[in-house]
ModelCIF file with pLDDT and N, C-alpha, C, O atoms, coordinates in Angstrom:
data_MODEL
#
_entry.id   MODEL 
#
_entity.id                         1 
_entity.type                       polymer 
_entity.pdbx_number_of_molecules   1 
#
_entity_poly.entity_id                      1 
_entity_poly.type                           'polypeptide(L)' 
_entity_poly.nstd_linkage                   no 
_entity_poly.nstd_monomer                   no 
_entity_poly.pdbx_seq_one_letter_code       
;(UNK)(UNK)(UNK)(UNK)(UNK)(UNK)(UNK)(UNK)(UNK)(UNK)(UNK)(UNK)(UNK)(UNK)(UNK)(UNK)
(UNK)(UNK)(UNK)(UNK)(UNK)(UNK)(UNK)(UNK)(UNK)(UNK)(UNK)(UNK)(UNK)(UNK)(UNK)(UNK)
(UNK)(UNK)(UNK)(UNK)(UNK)(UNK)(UNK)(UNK)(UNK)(UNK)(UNK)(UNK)(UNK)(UNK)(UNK)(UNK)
;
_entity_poly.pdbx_seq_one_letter_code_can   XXXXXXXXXXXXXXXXXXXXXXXXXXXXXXXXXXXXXXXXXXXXXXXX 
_entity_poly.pdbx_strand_id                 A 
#
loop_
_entity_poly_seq.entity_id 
_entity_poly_seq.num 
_entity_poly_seq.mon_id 
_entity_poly_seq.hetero 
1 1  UNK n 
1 2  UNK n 
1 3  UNK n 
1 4  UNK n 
1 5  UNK n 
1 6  UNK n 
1 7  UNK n 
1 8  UNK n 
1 9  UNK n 
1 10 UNK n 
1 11 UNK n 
1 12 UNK n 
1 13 UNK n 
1 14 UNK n 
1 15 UNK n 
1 16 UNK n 
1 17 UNK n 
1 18 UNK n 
1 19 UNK n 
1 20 UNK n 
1 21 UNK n 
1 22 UNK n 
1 23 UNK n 
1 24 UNK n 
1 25 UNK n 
1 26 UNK n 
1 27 UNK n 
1 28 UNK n 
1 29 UNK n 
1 30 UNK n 
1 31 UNK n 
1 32 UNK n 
1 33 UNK n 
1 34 UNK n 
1 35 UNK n 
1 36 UNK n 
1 37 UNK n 
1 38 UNK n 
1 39 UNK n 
1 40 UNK n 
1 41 UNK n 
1 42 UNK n 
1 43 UNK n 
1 44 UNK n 
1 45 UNK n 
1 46 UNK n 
1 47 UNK n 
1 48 UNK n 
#
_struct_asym.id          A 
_struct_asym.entity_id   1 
#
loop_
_ma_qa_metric.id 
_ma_qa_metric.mode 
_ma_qa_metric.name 
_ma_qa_metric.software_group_id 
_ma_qa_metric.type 
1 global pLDDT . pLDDT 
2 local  pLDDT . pLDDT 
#
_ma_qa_metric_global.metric_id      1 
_ma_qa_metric_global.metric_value   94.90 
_ma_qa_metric_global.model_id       1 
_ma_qa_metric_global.ordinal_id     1 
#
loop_
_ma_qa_metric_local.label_asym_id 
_ma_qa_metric_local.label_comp_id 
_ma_qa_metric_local.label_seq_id 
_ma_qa_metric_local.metric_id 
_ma_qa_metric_local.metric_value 
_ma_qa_metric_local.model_id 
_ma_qa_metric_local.ordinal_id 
A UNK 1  2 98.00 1 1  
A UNK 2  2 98.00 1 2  
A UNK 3  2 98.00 1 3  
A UNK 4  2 98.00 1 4  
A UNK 5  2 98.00 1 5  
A UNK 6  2 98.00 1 6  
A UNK 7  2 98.00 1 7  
A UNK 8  2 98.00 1 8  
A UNK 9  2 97.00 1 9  
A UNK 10 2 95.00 1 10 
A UNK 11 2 93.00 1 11 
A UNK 12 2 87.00 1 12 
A UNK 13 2 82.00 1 13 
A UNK 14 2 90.00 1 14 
A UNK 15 2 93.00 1 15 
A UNK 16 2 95.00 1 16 
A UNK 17 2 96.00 1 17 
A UNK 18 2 97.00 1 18 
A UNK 19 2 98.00 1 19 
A UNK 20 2 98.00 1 20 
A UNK 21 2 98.00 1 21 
A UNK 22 2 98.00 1 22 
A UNK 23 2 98.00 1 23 
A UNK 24 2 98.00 1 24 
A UNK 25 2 98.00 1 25 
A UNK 26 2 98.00 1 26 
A UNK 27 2 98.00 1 27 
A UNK 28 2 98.00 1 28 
A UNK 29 2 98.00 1 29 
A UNK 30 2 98.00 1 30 
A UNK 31 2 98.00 1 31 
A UNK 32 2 98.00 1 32 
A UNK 33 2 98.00 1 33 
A UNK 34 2 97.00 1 34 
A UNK 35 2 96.00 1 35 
A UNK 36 2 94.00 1 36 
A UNK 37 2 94.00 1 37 
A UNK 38 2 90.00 1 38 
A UNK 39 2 89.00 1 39 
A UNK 40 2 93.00 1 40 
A UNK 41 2 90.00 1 41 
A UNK 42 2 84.00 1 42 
A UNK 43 2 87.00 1 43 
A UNK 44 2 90.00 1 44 
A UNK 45 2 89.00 1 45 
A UNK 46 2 92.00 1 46 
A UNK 47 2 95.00 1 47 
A UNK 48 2 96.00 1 48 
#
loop_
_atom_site.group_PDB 
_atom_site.id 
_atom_site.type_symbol 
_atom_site.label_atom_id 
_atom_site.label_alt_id 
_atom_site.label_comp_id 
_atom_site.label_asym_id 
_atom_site.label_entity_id 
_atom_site.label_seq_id 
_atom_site.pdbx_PDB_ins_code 
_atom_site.Cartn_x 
_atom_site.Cartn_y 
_atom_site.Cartn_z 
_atom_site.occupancy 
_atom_site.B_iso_or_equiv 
_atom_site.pdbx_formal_charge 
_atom_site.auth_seq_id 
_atom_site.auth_comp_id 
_atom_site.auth_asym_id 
_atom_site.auth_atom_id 
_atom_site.pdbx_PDB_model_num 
ATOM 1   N N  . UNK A 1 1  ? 11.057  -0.575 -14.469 1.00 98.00 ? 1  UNK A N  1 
ATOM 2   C CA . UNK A 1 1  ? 12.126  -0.149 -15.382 1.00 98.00 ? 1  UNK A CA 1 
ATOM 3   C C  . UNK A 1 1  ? 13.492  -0.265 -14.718 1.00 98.00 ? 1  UNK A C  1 
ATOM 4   O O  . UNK A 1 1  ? 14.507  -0.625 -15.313 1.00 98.00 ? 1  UNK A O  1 
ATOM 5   N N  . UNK A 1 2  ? 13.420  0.111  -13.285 1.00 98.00 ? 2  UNK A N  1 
ATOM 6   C CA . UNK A 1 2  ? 14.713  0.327  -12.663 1.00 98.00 ? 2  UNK A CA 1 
ATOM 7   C C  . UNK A 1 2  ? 15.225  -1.350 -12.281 1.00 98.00 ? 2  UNK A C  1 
ATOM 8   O O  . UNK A 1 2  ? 16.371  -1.490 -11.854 1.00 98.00 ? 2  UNK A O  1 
ATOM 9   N N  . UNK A 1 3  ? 14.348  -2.568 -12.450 1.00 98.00 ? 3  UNK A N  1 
ATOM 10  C CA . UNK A 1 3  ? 14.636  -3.784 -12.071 1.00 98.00 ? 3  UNK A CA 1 
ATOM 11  C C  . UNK A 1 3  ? 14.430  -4.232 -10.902 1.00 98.00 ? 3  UNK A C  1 
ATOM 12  O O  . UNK A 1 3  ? 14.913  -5.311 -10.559 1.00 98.00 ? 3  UNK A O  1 
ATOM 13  N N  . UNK A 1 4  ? 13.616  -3.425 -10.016 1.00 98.00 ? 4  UNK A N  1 
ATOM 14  C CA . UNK A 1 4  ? 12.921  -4.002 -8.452  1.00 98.00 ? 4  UNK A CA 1 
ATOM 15  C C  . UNK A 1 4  ? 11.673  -4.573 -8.552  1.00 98.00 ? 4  UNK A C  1 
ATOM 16  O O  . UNK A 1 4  ? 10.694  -4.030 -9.063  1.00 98.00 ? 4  UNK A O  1 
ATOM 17  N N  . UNK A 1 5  ? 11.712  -5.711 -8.046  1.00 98.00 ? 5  UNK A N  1 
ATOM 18  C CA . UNK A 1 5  ? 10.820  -6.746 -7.323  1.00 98.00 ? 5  UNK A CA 1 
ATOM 19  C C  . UNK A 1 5  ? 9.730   -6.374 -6.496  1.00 98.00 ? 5  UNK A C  1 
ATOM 20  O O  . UNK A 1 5  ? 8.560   -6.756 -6.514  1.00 98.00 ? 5  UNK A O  1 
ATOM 21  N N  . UNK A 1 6  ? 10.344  -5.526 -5.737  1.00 98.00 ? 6  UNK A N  1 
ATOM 22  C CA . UNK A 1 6  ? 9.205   -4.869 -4.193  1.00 98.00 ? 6  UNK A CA 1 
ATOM 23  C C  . UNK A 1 6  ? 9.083   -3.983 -4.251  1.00 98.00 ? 6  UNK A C  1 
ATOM 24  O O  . UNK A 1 6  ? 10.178  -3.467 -4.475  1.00 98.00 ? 6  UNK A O  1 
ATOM 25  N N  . UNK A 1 7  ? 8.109   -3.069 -4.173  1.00 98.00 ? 7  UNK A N  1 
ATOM 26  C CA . UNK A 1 7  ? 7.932   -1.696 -4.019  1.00 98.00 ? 7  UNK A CA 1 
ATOM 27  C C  . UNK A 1 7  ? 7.125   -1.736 -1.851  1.00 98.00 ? 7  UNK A C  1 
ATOM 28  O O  . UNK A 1 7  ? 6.450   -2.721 -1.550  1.00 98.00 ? 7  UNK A O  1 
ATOM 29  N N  . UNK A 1 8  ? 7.318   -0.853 -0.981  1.00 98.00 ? 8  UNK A N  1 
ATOM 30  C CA . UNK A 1 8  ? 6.976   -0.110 -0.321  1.00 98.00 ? 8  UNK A CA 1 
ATOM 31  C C  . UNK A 1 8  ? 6.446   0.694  0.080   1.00 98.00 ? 8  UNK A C  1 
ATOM 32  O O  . UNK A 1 8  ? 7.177   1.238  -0.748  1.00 98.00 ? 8  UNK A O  1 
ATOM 33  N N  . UNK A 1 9  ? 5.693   1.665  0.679   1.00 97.00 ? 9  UNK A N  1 
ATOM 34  C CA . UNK A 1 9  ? 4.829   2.419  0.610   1.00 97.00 ? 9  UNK A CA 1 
ATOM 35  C C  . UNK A 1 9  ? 4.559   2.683  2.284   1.00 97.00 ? 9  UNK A C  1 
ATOM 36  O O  . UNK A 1 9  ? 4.992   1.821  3.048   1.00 97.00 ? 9  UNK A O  1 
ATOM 37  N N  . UNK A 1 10 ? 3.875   3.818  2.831   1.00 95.00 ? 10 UNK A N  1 
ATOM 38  C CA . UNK A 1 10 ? 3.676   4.454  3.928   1.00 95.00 ? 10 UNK A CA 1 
ATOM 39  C C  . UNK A 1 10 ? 1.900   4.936  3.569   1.00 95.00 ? 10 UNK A C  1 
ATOM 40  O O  . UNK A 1 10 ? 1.489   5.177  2.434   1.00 95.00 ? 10 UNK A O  1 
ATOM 41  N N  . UNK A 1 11 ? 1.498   4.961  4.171   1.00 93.00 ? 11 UNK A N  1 
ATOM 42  C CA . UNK A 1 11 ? -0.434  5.324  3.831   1.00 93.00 ? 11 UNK A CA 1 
ATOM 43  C C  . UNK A 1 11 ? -0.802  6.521  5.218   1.00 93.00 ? 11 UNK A C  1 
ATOM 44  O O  . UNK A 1 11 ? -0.106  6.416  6.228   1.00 93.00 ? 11 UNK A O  1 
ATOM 45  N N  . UNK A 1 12 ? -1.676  7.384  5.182   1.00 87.00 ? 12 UNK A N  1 
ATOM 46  C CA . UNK A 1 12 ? -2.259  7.412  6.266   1.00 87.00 ? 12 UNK A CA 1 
ATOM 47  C C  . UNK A 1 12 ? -3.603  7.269  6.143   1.00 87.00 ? 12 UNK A C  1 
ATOM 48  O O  . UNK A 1 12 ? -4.206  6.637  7.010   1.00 87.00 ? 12 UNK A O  1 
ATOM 49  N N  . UNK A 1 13 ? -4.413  7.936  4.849   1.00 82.00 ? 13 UNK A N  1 
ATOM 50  C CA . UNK A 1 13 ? -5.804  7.915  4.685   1.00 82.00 ? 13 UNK A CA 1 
ATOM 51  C C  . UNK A 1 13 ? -6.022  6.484  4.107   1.00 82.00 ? 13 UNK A C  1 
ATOM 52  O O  . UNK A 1 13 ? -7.003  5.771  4.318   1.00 82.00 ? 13 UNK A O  1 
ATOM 53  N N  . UNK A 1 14 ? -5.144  6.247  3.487   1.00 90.00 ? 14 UNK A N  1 
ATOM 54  C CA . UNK A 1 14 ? -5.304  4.530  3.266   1.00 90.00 ? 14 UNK A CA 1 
ATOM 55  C C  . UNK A 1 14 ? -5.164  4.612  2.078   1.00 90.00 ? 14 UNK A C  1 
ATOM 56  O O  . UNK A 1 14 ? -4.640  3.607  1.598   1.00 90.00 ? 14 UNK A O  1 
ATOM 57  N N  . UNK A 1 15 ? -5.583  5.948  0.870   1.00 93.00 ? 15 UNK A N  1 
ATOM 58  C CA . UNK A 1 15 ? -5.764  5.755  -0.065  1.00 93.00 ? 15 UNK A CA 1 
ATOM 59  C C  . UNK A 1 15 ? -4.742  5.735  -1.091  1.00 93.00 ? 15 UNK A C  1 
ATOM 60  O O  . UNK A 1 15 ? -4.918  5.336  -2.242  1.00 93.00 ? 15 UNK A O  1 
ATOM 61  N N  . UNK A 1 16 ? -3.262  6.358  -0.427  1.00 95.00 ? 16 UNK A N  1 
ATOM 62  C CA . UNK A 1 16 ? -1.806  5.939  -1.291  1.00 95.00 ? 16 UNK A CA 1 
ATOM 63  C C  . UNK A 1 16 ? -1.394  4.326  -0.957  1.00 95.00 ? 16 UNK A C  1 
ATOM 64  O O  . UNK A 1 16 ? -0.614  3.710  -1.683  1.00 95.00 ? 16 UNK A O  1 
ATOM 65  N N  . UNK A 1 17 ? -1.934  3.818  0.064   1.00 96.00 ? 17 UNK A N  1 
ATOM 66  C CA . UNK A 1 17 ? -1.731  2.334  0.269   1.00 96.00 ? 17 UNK A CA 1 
ATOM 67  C C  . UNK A 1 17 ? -2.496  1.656  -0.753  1.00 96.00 ? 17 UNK A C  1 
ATOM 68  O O  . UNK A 1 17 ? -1.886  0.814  -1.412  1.00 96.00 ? 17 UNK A O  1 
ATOM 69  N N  . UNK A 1 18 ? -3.672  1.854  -1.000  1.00 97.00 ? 18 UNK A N  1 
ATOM 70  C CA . UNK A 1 18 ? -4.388  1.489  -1.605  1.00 97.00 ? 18 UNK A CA 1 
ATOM 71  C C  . UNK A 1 18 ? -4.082  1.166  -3.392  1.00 97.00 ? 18 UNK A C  1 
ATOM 72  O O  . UNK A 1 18 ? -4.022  0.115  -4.032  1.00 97.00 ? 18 UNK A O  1 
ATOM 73  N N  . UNK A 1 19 ? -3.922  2.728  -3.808  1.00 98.00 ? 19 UNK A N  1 
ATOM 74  C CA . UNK A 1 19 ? -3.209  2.861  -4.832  1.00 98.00 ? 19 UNK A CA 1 
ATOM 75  C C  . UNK A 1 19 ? -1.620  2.218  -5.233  1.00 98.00 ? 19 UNK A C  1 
ATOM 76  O O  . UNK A 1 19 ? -1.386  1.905  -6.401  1.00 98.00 ? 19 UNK A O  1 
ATOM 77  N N  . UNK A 1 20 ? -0.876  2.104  -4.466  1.00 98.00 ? 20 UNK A N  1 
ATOM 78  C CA . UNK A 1 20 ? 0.256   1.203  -4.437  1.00 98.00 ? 20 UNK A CA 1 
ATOM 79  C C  . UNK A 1 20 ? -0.333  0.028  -4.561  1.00 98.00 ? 20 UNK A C  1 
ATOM 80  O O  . UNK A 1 20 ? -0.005  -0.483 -5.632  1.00 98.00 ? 20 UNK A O  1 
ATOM 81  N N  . UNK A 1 21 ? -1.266  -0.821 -3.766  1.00 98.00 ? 21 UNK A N  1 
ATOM 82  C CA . UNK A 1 21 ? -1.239  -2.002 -3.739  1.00 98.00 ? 21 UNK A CA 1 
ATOM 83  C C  . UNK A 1 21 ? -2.364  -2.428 -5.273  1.00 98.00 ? 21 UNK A C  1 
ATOM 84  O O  . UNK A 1 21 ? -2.341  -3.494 -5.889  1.00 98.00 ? 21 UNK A O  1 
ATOM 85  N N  . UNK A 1 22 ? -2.806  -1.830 -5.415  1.00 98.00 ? 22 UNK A N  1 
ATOM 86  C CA . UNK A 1 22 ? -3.074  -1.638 -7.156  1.00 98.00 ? 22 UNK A CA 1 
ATOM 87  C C  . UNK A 1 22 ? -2.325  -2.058 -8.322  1.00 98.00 ? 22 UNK A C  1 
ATOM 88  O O  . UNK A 1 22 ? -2.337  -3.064 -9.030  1.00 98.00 ? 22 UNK A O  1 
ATOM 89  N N  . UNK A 1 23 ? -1.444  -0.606 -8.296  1.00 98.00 ? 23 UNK A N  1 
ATOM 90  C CA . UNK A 1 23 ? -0.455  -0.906 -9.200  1.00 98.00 ? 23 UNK A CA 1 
ATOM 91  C C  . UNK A 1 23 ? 0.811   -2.038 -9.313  1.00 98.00 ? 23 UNK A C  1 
ATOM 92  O O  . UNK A 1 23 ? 1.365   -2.672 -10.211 1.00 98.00 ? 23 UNK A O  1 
ATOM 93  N N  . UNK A 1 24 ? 0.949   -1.856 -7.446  1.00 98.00 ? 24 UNK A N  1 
ATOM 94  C CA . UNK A 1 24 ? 1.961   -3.579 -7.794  1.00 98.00 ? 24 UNK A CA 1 
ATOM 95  C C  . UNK A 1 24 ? 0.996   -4.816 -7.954  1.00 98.00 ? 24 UNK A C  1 
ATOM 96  O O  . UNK A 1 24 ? 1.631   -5.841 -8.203  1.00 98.00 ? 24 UNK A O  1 
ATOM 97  N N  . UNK A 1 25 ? -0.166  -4.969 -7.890  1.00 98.00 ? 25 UNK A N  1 
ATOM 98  C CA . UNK A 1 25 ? -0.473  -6.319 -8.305  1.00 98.00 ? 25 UNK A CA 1 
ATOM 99  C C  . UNK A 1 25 ? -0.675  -6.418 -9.363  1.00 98.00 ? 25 UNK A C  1 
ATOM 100 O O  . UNK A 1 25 ? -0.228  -7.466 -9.828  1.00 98.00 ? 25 UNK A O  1 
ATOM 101 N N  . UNK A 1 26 ? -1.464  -5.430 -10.448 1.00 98.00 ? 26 UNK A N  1 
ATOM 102 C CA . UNK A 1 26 ? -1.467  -5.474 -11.757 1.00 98.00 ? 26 UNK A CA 1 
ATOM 103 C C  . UNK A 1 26 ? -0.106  -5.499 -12.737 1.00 98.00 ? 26 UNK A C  1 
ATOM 104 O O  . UNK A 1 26 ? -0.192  -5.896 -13.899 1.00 98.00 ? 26 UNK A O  1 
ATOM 105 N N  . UNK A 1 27 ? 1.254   -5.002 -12.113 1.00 98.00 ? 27 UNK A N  1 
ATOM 106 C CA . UNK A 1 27 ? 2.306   -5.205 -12.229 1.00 98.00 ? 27 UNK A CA 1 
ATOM 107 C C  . UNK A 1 27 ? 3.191   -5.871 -11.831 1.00 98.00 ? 27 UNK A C  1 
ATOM 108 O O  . UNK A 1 27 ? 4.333   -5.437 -11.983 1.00 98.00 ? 27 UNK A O  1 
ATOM 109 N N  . UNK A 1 28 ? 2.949   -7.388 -11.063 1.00 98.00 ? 28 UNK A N  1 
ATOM 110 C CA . UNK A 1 28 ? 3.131   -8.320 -10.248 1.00 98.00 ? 28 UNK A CA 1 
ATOM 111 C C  . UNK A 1 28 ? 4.561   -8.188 -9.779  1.00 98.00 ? 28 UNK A C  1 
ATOM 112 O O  . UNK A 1 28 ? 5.532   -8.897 -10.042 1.00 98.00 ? 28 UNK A O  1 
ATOM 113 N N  . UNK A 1 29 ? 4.442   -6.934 -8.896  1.00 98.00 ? 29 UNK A N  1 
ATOM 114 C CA . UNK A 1 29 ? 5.391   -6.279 -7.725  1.00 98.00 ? 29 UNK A CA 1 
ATOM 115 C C  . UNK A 1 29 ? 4.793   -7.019 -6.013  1.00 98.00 ? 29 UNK A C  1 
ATOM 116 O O  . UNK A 1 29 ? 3.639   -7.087 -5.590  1.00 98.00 ? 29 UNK A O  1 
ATOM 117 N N  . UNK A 1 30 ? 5.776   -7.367 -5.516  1.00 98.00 ? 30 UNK A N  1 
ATOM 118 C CA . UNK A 1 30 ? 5.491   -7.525 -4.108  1.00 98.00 ? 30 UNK A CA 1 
ATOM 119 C C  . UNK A 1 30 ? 4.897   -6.464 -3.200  1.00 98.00 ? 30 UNK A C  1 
ATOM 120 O O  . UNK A 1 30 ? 5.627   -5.481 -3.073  1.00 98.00 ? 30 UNK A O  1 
ATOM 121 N N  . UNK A 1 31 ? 4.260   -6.442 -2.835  1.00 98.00 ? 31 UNK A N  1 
ATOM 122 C CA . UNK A 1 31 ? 4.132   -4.859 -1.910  1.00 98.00 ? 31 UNK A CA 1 
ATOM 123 C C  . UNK A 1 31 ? 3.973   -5.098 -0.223  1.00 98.00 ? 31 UNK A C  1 
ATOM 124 O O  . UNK A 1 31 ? 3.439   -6.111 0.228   1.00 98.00 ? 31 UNK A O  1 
ATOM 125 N N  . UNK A 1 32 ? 4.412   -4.219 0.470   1.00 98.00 ? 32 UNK A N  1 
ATOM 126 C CA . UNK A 1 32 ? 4.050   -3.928 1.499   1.00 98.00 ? 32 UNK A CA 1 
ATOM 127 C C  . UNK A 1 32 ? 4.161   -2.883 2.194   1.00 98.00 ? 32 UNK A C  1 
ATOM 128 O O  . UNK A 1 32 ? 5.270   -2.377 2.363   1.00 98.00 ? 32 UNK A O  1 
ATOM 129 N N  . UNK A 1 33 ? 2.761   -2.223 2.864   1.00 98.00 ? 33 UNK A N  1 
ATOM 130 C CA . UNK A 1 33 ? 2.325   -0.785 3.370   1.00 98.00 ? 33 UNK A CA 1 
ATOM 131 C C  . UNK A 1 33 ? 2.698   -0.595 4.654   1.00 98.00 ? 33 UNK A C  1 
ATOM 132 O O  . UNK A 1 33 ? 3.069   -1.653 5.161   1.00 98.00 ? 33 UNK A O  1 
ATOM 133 N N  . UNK A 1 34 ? 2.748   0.344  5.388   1.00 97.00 ? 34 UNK A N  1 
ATOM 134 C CA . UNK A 1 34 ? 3.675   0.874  6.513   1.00 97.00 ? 34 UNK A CA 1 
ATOM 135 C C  . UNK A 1 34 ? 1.996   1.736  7.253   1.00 97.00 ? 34 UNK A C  1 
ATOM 136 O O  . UNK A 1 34 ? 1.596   2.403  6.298   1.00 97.00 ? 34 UNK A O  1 
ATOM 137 N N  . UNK A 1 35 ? 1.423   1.857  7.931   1.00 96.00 ? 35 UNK A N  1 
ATOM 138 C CA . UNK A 1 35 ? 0.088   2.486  8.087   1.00 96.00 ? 35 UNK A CA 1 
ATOM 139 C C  . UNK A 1 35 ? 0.387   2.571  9.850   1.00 96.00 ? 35 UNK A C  1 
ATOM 140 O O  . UNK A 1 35 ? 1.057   1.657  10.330  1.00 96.00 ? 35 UNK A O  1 
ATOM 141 N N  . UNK A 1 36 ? 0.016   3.378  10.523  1.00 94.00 ? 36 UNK A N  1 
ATOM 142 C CA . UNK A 1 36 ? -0.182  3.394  11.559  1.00 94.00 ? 36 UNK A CA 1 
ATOM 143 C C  . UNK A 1 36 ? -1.661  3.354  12.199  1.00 94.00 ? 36 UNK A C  1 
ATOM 144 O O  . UNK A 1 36 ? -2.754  3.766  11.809  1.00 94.00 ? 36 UNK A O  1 
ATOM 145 N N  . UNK A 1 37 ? -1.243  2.718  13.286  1.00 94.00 ? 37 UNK A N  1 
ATOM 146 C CA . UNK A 1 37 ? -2.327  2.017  13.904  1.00 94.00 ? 37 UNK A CA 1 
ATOM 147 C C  . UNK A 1 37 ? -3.876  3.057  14.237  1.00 94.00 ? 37 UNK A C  1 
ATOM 148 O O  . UNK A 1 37 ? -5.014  2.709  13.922  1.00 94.00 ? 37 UNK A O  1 
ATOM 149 N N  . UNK A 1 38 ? -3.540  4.229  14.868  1.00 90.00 ? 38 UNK A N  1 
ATOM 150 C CA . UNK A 1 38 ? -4.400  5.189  14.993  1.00 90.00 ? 38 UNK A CA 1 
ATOM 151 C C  . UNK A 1 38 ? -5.200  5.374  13.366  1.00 90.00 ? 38 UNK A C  1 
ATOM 152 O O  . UNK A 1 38 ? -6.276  5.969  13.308  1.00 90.00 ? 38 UNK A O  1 
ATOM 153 N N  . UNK A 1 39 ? -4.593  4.841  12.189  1.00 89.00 ? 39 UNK A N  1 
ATOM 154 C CA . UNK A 1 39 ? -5.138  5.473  10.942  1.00 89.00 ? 39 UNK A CA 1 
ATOM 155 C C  . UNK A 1 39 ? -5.662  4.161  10.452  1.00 89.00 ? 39 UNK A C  1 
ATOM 156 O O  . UNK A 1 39 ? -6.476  4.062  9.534   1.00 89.00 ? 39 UNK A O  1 
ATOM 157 N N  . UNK A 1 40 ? -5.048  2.958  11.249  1.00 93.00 ? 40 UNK A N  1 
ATOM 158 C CA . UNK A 1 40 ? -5.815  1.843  10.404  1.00 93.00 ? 40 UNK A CA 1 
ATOM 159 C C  . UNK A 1 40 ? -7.265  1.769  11.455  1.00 93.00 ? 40 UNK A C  1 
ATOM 160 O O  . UNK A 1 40 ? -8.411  1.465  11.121  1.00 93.00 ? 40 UNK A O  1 
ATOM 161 N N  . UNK A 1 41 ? -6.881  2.059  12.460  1.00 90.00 ? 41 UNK A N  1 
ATOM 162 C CA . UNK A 1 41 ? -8.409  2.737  13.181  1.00 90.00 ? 41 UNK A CA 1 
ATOM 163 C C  . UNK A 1 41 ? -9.338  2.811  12.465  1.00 90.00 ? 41 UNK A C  1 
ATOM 164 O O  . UNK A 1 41 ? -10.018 1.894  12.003  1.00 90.00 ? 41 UNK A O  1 
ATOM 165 N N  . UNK A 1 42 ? -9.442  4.036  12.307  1.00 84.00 ? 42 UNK A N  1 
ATOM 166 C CA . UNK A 1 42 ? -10.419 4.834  11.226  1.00 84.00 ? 42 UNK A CA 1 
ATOM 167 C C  . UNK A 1 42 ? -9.972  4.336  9.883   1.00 84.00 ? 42 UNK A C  1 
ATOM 168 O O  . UNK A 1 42 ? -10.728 5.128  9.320   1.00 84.00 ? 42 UNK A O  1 
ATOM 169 N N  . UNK A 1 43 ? -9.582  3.910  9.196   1.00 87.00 ? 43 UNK A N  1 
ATOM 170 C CA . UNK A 1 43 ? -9.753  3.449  7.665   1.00 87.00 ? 43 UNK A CA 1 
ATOM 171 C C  . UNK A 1 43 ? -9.613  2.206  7.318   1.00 87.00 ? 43 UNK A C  1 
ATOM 172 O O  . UNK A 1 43 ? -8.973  1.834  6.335   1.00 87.00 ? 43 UNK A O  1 
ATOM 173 N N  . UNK A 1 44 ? -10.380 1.266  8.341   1.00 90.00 ? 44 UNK A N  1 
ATOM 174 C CA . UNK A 1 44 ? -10.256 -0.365 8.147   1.00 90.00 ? 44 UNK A CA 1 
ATOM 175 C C  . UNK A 1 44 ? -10.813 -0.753 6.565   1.00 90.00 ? 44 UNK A C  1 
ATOM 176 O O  . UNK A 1 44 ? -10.052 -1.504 5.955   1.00 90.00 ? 44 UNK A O  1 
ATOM 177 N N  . UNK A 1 45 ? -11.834 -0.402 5.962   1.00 89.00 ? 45 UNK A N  1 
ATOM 178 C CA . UNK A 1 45 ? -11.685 -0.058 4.626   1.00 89.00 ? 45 UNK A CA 1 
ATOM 179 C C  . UNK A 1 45 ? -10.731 -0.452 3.555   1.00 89.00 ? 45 UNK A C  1 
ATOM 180 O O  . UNK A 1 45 ? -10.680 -1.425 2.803   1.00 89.00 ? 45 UNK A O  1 
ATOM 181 N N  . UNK A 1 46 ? -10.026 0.553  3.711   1.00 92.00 ? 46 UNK A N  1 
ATOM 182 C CA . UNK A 1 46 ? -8.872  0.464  2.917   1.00 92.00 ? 46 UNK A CA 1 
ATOM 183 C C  . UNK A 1 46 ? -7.608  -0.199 3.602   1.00 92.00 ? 46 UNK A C  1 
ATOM 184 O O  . UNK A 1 46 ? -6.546  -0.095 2.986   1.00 92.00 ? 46 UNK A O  1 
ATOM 185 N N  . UNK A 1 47 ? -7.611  -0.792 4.670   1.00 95.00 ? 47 UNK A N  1 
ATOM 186 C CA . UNK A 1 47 ? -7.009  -1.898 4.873   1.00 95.00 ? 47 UNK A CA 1 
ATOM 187 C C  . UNK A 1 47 ? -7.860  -2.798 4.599   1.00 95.00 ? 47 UNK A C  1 
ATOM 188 O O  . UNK A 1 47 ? -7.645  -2.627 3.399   1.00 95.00 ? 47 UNK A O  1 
ATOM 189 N N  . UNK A 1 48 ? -8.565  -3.531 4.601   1.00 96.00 ? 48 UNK A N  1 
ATOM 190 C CA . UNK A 1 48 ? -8.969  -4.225 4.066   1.00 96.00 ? 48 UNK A CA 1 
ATOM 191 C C  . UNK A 1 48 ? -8.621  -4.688 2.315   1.00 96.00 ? 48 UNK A C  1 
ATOM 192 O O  . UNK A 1 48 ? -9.240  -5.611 1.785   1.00 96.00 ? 48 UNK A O  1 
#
């Protein structure tokens, strides 16, 4: 609505990354997640 292209996002359990990267593809938004390494550790999963 507001006229942006990219949306952004920060994750730790993976699962607001997840959910972002959802909604911008079904809404063909660019996305990219911010996750730290200790959390993509444990939730390769949802990086994936």
């Amino acid at each position: 609505r507001m006229g942006k292209s990219r949306v952004i996002a920060e994750t730790g359990a993976g699962q607001h990354g997840v959910a972002t990267a959802t909604a911008a593809a079904r809404l063909g938004l660019e996305c990219e997640i911010y996750m730290g390494t200790d959390d993509i550790a444990r939730q390769k999963l949802n990086v994936f």
